[in-house]
Protein backbone atom coordinates (compact mmCIF):
# COMPACT_ATOMS: atom_id res chain seq x y z
CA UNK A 1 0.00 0.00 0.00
CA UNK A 2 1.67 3.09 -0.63
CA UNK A 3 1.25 6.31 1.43
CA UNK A 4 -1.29 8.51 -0.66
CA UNK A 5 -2.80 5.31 -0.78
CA UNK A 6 -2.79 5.19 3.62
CA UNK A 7 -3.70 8.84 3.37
CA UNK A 8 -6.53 8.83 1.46
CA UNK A 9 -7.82 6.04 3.57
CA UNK A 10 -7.02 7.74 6.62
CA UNK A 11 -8.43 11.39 5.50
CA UNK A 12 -11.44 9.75 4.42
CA UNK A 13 -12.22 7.92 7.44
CA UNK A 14 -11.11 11.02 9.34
CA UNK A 15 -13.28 13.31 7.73
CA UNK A 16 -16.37 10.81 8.38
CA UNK A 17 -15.85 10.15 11.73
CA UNK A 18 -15.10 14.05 12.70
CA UNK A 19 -18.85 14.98 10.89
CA UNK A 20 -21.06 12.74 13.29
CA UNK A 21 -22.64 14.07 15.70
CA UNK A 22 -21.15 11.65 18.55
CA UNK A 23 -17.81 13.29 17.54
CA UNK A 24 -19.36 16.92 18.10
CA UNK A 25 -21.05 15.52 21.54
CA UNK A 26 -17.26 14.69 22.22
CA UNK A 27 -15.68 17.74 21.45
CA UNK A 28 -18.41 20.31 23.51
CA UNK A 29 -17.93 17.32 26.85
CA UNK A 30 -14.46 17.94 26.36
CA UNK A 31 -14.78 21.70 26.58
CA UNK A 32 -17.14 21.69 29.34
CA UNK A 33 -14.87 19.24 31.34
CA UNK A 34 -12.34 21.40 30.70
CA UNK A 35 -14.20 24.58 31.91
CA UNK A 36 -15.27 22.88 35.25
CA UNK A 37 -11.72 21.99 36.07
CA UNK A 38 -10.93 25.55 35.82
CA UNK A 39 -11.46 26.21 39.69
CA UNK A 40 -9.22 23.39 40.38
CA UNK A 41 -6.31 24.80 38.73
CA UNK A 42 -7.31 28.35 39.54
CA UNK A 43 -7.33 29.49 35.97
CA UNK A 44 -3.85 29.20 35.74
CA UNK A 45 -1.97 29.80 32.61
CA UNK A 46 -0.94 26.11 31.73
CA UNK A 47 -4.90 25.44 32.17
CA UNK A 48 -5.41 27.61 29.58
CA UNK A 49 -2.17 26.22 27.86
CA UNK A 50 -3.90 22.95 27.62
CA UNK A 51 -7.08 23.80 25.42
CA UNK A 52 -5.29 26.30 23.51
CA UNK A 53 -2.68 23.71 22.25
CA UNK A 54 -5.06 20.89 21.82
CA UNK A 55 -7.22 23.10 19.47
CA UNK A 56 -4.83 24.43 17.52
CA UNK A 57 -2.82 21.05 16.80
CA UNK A 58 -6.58 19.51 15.97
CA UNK A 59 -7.15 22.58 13.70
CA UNK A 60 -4.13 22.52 12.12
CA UNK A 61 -4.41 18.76 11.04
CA UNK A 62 -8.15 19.41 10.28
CA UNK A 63 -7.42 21.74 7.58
CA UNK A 64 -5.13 19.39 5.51
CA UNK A 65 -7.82 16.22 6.15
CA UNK A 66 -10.63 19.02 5.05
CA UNK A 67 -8.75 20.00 1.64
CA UNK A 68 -7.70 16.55 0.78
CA UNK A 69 -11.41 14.99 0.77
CA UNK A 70 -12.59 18.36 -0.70
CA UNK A 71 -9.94 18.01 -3.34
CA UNK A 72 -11.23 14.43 -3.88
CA UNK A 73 -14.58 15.78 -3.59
CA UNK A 74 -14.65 18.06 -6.30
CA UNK A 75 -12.39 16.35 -9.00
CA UNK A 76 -15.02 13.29 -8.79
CA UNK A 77 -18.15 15.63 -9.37
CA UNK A 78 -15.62 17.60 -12.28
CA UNK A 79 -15.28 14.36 -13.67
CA UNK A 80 -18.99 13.50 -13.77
CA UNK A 81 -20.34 17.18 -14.64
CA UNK A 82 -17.87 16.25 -17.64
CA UNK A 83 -19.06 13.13 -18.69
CA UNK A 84 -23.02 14.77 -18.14
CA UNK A 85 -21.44 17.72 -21.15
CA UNK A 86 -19.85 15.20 -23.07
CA UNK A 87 -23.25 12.82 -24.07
CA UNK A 88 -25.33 16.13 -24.13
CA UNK A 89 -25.82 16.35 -27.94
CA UNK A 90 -26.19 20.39 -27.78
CA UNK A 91 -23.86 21.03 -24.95
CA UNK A 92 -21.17 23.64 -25.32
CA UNK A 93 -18.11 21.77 -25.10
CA UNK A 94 -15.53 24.32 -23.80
CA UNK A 95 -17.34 23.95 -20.50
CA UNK A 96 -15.84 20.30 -20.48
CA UNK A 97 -12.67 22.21 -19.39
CA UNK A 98 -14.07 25.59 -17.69
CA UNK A 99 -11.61 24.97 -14.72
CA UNK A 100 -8.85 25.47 -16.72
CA UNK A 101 -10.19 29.12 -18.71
CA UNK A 102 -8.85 32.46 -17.16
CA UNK A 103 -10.99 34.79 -15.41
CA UNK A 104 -11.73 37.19 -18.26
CA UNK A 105 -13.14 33.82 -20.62
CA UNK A 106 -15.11 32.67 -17.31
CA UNK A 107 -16.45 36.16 -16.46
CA UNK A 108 -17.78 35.94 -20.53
CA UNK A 109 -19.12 32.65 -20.37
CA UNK A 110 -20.90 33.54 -17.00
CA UNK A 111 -22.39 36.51 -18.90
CA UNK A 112 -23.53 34.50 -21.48
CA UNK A 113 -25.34 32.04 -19.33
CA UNK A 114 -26.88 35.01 -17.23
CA UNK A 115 -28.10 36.19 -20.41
CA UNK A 116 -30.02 32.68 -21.59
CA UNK A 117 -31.39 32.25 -17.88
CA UNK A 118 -32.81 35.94 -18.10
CA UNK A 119 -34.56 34.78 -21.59
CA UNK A 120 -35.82 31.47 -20.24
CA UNK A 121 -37.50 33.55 -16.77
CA UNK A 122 -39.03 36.26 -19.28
CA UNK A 123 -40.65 33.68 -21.32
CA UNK A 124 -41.68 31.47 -18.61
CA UNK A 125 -42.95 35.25 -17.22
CA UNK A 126 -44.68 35.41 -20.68
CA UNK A 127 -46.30 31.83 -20.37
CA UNK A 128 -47.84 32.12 -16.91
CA UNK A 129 -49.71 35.68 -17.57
CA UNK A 130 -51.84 34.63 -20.57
């Protein structure tokens, strides 16, 4: 198994286990445990240390697990927005590879699009008021 292999494995299973609720539930009981023991320790600075540096090294590893599965995310629903445009008989297909245009080309093909949906709403507007 090689290690983008472990990783995506890992991330994946990560990712899942870190959106249940049970693993929310956890988090807030950890908190609140926290906050209780604060009279024991008298507020102290390394009590304070403790969820400061536990949040920030979760956070930290959270963003890279978040980006992976949304980079996996996306590039599967690319892939089959693609394959929708390509058996589309009338499709336009420079959209097949619209992640790839500059700004200015996307900005024009938005415009266009913006254009047709204004056109389909006024005659829909049309149809409903005879």
């Amino acid at each position: 198994m090689s290690l983008k292999s472990v990783f995506n494995t890992v991330a994946k299973r990560t990712a899942y286990a870190t959106g249940t609720p049970w693993t929310f539930i956890a988090a807030v009981a950890v908190v609140v445990v926290w906050g209780i023991t604060g009279p024991l320790f008298g507020f102290n600075d390394t009590w304070q240390l403790v969820i400061n540096t536990g949040t920030t090294i979760i956070t930290f590893l959270m963003v890279f697990l978040i980006q992976h599965t949304q980079n996996s995310d996306t590039a599967a629903m690319q892939i089959k927005l693609d394959e929708l445009i390509r058996v589309t008989a009338h499709a336009n297909k420079e959209l097949l590879d619209l992640e790839e245009l500059d700004e200015e080309r996307l900005e024009e093909i938005r415009s266009e699009y913006e254009q047709m949906a204004r056109k389909a709403g006024d005659a829909l507007s049309r149809r409903r008021t005879r």
